[in-house]
C-alpha atoms as a PDB file:
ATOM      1  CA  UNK A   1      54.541 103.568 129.083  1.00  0.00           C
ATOM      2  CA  UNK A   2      55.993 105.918 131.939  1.00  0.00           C
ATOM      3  CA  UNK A   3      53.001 104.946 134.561  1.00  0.00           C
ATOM      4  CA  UNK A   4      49.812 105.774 132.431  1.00  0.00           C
ATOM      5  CA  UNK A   5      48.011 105.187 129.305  1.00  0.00           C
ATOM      6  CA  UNK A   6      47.107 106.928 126.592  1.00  0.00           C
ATOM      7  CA  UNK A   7      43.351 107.956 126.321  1.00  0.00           C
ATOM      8  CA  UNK A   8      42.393 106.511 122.646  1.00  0.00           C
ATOM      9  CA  UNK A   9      40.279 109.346 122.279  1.00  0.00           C
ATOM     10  CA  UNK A  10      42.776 112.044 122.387  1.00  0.00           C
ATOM     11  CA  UNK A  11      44.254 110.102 119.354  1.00  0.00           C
ATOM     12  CA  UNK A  12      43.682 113.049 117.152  1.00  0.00           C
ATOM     13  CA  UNK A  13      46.475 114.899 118.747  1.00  0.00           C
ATOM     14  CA  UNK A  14      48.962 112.898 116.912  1.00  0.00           C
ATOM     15  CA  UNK A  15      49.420 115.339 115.028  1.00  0.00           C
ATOM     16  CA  UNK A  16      50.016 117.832 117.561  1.00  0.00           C
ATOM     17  CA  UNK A  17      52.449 116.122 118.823  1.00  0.00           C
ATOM     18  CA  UNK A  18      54.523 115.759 115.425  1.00  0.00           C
ATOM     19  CA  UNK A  19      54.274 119.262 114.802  1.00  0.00           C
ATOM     20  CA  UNK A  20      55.079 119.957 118.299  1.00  0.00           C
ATOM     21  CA  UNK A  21      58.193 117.790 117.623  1.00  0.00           C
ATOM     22  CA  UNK A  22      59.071 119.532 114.249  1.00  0.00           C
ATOM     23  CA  UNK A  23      59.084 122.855 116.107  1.00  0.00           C
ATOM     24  CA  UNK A  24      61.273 121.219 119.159  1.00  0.00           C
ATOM     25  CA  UNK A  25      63.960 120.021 116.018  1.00  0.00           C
ATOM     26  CA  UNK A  26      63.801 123.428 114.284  1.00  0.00           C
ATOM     27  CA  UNK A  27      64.507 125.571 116.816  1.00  0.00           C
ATOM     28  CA  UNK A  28      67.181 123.172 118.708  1.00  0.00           C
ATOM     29  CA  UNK A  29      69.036 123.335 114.932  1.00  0.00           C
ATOM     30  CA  UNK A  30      68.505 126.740 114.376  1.00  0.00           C
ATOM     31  CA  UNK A  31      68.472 128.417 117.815  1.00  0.00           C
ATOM     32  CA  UNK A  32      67.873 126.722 120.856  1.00  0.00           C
ATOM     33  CA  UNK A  33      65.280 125.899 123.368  1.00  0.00           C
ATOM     34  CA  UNK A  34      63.100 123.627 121.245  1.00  0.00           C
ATOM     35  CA  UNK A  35      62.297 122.232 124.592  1.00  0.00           C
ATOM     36  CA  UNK A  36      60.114 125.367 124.936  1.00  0.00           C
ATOM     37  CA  UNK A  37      57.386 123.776 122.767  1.00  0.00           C
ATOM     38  CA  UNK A  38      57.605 120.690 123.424  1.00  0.00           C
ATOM     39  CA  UNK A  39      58.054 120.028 127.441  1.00  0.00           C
ATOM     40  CA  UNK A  40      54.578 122.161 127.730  1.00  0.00           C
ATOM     41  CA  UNK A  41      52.669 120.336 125.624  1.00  0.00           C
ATOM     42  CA  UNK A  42      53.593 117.026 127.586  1.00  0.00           C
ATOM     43  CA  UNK A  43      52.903 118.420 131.041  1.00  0.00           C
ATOM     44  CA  UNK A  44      50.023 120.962 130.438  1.00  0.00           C
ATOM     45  CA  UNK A  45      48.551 118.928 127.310  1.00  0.00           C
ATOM     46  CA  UNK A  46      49.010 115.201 128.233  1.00  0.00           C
ATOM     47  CA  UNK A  47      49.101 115.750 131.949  1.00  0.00           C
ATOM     48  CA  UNK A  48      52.902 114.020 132.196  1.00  0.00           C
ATOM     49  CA  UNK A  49      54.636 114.865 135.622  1.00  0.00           C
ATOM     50  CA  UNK A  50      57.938 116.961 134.942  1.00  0.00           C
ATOM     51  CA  UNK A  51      60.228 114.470 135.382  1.00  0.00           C
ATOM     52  CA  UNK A  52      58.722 111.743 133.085  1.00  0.00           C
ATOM     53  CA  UNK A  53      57.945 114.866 130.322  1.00  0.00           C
ATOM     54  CA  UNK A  54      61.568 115.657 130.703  1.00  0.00           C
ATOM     55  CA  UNK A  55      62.740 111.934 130.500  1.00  0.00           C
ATOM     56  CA  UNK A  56      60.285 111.838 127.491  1.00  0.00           C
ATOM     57  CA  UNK A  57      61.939 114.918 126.014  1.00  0.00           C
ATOM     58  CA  UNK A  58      64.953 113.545 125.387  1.00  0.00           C
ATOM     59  CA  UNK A  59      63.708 111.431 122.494  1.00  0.00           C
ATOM     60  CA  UNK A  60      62.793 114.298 120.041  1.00  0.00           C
ATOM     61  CA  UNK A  61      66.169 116.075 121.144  1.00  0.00           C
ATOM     62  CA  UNK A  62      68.143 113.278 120.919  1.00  0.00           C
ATOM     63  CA  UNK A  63      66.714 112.022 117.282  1.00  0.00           C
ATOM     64  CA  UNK A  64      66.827 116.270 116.164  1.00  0.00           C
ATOM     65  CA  UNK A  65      70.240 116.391 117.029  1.00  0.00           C
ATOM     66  CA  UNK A  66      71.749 113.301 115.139  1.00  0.00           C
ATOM     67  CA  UNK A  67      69.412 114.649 112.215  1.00  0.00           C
ATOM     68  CA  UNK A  68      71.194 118.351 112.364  1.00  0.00           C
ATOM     69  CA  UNK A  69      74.709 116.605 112.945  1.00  0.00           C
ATOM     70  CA  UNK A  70      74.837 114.190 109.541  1.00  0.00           C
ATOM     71  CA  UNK A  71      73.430 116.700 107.260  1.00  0.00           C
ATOM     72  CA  UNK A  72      75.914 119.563 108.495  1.00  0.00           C
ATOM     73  CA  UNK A  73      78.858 117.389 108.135  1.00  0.00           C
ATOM     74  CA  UNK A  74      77.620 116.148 105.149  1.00  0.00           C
ATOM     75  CA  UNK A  75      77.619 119.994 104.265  1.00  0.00           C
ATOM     76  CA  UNK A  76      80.961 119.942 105.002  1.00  0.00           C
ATOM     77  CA  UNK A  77      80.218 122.473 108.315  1.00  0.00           C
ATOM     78  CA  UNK A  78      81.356 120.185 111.076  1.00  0.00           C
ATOM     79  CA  UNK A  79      85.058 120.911 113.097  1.00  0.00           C
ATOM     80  CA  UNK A  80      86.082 117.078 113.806  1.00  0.00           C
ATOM     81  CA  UNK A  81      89.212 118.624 115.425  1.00  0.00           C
ATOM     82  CA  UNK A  82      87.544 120.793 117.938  1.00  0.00           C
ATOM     83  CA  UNK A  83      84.572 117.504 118.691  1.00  0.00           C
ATOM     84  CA  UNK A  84      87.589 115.434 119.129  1.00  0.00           C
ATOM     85  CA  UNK A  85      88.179 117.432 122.780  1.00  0.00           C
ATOM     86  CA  UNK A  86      84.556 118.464 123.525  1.00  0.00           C
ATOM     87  CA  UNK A  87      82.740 115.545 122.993  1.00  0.00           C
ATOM     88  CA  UNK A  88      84.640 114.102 125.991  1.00  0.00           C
ATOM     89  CA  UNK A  89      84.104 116.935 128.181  1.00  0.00           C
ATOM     90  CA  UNK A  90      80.243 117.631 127.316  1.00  0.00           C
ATOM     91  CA  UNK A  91      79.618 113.684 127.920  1.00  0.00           C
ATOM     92  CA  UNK A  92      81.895 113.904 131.678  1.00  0.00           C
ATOM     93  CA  UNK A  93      79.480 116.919 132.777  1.00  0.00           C
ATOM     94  CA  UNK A  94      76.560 115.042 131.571  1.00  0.00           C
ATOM     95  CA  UNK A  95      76.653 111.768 133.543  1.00  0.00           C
ATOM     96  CA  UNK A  96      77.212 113.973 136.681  1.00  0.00           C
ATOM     97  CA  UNK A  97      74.383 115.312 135.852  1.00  0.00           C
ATOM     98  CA  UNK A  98      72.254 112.506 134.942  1.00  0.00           C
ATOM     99  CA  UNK A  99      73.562 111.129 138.364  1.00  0.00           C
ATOM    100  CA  UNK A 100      72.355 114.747 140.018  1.00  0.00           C
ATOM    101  CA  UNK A 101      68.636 114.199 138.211  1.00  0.00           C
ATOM    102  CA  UNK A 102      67.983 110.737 139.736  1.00  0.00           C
ATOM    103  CA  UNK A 103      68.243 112.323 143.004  1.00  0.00           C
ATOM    104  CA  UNK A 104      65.827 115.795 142.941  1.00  0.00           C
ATOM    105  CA  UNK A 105      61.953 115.011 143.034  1.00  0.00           C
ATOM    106  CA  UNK A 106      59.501 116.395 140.863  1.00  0.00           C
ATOM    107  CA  UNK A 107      59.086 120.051 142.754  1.00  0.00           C
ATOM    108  CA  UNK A 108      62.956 120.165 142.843  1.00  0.00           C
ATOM    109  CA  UNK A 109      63.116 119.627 138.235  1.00  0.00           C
ATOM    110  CA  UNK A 110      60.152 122.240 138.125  1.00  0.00           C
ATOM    111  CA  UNK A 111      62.456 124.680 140.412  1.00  0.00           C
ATOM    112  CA  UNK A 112      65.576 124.377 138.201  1.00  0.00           C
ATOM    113  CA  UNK A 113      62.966 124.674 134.927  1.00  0.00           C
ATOM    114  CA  UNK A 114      62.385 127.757 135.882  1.00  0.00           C
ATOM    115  CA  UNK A 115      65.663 128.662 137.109  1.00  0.00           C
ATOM    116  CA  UNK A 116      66.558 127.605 133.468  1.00  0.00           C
ATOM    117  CA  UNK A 117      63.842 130.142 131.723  1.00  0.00           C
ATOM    118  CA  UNK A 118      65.415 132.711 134.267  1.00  0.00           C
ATOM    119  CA  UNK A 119      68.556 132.240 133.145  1.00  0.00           C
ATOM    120  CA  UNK A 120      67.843 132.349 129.312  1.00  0.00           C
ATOM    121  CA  UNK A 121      66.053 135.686 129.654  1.00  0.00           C
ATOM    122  CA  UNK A 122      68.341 137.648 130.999  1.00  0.00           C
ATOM    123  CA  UNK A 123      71.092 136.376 128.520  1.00  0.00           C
ATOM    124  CA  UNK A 124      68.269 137.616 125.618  1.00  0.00           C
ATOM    125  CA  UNK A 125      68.156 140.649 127.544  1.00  0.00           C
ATOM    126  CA  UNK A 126      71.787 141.228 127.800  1.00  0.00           C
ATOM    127  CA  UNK A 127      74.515 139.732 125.603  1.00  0.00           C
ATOM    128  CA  UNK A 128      72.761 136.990 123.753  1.00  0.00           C
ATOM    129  CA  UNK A 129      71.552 138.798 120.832  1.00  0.00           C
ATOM    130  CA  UNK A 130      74.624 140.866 120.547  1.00  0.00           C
ATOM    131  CA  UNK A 131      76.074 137.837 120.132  1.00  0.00           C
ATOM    132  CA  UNK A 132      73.870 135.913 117.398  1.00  0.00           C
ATOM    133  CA  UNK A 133      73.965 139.289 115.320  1.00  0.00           C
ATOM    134  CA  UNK A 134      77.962 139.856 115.421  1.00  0.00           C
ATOM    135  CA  UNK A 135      80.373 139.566 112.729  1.00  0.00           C
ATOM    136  CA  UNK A 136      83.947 138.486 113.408  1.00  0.00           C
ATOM    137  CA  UNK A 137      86.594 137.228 111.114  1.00  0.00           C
ATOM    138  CA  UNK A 138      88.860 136.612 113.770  1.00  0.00           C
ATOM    139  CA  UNK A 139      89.424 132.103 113.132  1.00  0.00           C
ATOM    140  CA  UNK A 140      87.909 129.700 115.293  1.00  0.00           C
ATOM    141  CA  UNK A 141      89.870 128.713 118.547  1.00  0.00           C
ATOM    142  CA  UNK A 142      89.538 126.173 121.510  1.00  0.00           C
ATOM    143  CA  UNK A 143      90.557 127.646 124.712  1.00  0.00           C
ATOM    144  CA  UNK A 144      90.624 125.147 127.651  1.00  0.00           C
ATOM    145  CA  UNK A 145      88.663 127.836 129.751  1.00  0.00           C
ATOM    146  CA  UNK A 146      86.017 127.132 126.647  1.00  0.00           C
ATOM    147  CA  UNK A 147      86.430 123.536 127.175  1.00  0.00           C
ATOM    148  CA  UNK A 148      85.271 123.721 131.063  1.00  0.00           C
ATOM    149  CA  UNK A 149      82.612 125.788 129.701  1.00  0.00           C
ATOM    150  CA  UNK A 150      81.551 122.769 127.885  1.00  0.00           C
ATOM    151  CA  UNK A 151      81.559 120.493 130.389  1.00  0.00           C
ATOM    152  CA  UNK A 152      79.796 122.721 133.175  1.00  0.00           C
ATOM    153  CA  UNK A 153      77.136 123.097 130.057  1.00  0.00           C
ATOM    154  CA  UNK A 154      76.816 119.131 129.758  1.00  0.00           C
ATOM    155  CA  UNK A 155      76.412 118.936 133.187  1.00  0.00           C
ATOM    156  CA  UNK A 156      73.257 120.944 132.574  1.00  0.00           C
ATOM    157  CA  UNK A 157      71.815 118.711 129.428  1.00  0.00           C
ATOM    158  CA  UNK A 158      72.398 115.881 131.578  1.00  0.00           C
ATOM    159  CA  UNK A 159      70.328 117.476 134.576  1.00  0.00           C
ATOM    160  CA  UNK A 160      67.628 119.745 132.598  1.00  0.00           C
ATOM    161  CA  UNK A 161      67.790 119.995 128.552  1.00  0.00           C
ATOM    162  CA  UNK A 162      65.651 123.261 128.630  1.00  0.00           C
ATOM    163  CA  UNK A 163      67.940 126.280 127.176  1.00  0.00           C
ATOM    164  CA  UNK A 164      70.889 123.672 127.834  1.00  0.00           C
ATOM    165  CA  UNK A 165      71.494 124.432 123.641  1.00  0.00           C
ATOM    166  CA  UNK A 166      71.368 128.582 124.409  1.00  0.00           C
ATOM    167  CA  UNK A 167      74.567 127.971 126.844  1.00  0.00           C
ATOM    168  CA  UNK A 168      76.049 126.126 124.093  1.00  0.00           C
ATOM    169  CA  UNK A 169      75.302 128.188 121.489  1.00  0.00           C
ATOM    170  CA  UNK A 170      76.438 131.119 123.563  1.00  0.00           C
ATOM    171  CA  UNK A 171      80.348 129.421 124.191  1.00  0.00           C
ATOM    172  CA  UNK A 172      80.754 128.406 121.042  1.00  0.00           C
ATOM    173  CA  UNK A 173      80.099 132.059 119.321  1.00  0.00           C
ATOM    174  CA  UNK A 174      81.264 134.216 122.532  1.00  0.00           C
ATOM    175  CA  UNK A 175      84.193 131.918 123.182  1.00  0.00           C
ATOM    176  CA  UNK A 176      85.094 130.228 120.153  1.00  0.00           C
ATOM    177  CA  UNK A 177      84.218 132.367 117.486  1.00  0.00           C
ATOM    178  CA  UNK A 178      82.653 130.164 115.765  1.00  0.00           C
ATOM    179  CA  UNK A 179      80.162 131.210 112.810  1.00  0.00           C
ATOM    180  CA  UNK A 180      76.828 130.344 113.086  1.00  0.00           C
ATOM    181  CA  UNK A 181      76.568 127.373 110.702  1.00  0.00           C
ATOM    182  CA  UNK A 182      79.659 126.049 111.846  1.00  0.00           C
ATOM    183  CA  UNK A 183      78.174 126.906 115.886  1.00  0.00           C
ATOM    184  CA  UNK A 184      75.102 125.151 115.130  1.00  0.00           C
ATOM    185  CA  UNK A 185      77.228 121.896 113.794  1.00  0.00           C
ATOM    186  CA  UNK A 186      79.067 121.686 116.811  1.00  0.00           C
ATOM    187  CA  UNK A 187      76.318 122.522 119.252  1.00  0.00           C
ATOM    188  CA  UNK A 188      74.158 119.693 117.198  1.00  0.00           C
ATOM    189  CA  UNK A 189      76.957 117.020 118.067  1.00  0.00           C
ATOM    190  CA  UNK A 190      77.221 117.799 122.173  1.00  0.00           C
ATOM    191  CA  UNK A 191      73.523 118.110 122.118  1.00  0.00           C
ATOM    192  CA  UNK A 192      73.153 114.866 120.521  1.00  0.00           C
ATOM    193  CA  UNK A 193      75.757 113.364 122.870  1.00  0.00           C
ATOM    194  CA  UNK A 194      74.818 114.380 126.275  1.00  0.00           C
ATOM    195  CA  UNK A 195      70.755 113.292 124.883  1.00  0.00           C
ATOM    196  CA  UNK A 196      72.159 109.719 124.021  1.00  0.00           C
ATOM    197  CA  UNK A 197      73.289 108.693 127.894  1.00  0.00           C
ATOM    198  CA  UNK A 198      70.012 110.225 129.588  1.00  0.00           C
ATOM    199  CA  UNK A 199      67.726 108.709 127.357  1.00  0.00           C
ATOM    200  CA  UNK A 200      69.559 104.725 128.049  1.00  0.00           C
ATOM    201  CA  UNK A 201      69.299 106.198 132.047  1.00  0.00           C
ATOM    202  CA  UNK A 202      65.932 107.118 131.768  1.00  0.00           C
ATOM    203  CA  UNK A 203      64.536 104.435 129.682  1.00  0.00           C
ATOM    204  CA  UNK A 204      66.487 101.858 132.188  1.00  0.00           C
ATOM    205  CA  UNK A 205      64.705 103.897 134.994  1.00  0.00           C
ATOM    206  CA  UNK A 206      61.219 103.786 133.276  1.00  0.00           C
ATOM    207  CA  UNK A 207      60.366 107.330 132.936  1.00  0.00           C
ATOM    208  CA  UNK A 208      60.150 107.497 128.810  1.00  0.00           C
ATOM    209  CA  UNK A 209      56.478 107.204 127.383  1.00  0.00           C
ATOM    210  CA  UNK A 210      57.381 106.045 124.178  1.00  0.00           C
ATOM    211  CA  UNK A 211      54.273 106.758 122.761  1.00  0.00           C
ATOM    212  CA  UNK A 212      54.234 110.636 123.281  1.00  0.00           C
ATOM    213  CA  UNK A 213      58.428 110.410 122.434  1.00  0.00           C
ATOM    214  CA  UNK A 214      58.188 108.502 119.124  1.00  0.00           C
ATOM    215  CA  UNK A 215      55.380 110.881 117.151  1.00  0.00           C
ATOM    216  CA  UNK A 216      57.460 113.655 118.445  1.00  0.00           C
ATOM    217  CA  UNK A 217      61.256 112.281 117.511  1.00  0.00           C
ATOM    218  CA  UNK A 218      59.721 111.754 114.165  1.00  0.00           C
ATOM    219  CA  UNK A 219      58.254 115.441 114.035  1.00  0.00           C
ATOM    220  CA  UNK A 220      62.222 116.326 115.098  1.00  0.00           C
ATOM    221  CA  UNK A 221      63.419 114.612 112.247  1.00  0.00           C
ATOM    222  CA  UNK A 222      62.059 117.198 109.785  1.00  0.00           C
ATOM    223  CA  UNK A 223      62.323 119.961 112.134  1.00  0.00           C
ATOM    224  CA  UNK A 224      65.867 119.366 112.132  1.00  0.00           C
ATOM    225  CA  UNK A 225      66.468 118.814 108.643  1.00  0.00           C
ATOM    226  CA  UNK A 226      65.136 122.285 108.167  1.00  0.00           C
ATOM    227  CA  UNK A 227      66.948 124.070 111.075  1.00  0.00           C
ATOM    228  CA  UNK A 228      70.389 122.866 109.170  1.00  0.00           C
ATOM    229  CA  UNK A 229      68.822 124.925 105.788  1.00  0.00           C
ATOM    230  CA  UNK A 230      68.079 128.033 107.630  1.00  0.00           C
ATOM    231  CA  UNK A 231      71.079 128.151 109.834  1.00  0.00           C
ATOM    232  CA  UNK A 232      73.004 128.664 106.157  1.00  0.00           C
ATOM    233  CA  UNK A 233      70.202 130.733 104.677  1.00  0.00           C
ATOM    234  CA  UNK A 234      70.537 134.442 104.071  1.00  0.00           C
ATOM    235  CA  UNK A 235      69.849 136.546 107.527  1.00  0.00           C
ATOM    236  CA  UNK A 236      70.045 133.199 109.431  1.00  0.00           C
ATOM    237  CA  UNK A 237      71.753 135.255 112.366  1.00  0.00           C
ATOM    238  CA  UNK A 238      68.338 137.708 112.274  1.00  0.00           C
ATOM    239  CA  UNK A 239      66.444 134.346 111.995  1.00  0.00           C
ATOM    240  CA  UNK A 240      68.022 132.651 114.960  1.00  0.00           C
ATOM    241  CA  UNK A 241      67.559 135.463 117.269  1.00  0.00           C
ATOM    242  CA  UNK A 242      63.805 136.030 116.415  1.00  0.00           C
ATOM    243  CA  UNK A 243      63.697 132.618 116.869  1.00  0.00           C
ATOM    244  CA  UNK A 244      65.096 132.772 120.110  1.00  0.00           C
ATOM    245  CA  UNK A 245      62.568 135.654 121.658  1.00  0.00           C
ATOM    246  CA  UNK A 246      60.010 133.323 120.393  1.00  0.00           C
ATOM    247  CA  UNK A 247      61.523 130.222 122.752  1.00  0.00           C
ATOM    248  CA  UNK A 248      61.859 132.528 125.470  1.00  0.00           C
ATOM    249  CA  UNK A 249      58.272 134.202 125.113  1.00  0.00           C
ATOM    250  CA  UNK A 250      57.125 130.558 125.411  1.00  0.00           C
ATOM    251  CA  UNK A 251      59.200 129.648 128.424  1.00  0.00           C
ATOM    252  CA  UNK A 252      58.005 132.858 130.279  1.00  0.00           C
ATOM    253  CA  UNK A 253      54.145 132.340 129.434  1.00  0.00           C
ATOM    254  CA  UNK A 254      55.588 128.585 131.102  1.00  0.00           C
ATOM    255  CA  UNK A 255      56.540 130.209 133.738  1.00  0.00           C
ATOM    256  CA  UNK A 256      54.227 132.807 134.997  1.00  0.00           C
ATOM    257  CA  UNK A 257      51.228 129.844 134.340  1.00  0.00           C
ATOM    258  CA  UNK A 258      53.058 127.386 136.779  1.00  0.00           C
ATOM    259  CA  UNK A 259      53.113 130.723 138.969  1.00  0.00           C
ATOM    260  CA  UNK A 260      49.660 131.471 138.901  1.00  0.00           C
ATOM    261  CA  UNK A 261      48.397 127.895 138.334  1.00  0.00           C
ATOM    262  CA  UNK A 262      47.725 126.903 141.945  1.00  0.00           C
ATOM    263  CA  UNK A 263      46.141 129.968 142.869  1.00  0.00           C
ATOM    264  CA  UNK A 264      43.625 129.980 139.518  1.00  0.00           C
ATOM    265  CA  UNK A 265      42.533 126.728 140.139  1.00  0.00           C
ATOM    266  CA  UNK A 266      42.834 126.423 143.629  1.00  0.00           C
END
């Protein structure tokens, strides 16, 4: 446990906390932001500080995105060529920002959370669903400006995972031209990448509650599963966006409660 135990009477929310993890997996594959669902329900459900519910996050992300990543290449959907050079760059930005996390206190995570739902909305609000919804034949490149794009963006998973999946998503359509299948594959790998260091970090550290983690990773595992079928399914692009607005409806609601939180209560 991360400093607390787990009241046996609020058992019966196992299996919010699976679902809660099915919808974090679903929307990481699909869209992004799965974090959206599931870092709420550990801080305003199960009363987890922010920096142990976003040590504890990583589990469900982590598990979601190795889920996503064998069944697209398995699909045949995954560019090995193009991993081959951001893999290395994603996993550089995220120890430096692993490194950056062990050093900001709680009020300091909360402040870049909702620098991070910030952020997301005004890339819904400007070019993000332009984006998701455009159709270009024009074949898949790497640029190396793409590739510091990559590692600024693992810098980012390794520091916050909220929306860290919307900046990838967003370089690999805006700057790669990738597809959104093909997008997703890619974005599935770096996600589950930059998860894989933070979680050894944080479980050294002592922040994961394993408990709350586990029912959700498991949740992710399905969640996942189907984000990979809907990311090839007819009017997946339409899909993902709607999909997105819904993330980002969640993070704002997020956002204005932490707002007006002290001032209700207090």
């Amino acid at each position: 446990m991360a400093g607390y135990d787990v009241d046996p009477h609020l058992l019966w929310l196992v299996p919010l906390l699976v679902a809660g993890g099915v919808a974090c997996g679903l929307l990481n594959t699909l869209a992004s932001s799965g974090s959206a669902v599931s870092l709420p329900l550990m801080i305003l459900v199960f009363g987890m500080t922010d920096s142990v519910a976003n040590a504890t996050n990583r589990l469900p992300v982590l598990v979601g995105a190795v889920m996503a990543t064998y069944t697209f290449a398995k699909r045949g959907q995954m560019d090995w060529k193009a991993a081959r050079v951001l893999v290395p760059a994603a996993v550089i930005g995220c120890i430096l920002g692993v490194r950056t996390e062990r050093a900001l206190s709680d009020p300091q995570i909360g402040i870049l959370i909702d620098v991070a739902v910030a952020m997301a909305l005004v890339l819904v609000l400007t070019k993000l669903k332009a984006i998701l919804v455009k159709r270009d034949d024009t074949p898949p490149t790497v640029p190396w400006w793409g590739v510091l794009l990559v590692a600024a963006v693992g810098f980012w998973l390794g520091l916050i995972v909220l929306d860290g999946a919307t900046y990838l998503l967003l370089v690999l359509m805006l700057c790669f031209r990738y597809d959104l299948p093909q997008a997703n594959a890619l974005k599935n790998l770096l996600i589950a990448v930059t998860a894989f260091l933070p979680v050894l970090r944080f479980a050294h550290d002592g922040k994961i509650d394993w408990f709350e983690g586990s029912l959700m990773a498991v949740g992710s595992i399905i969640g996942s599963y189907f984000g990979v079928m809907l990311s090839n399914a007819p009017g997946a692009r339409t899909i993902a966006v709607r999909a997105l607005i819904f993330v980002i409806s969640l993070e704002i609601a997020q956002l204005v409660w932490r707002t007006a939180a002290p001032y209700v209560t207090g």
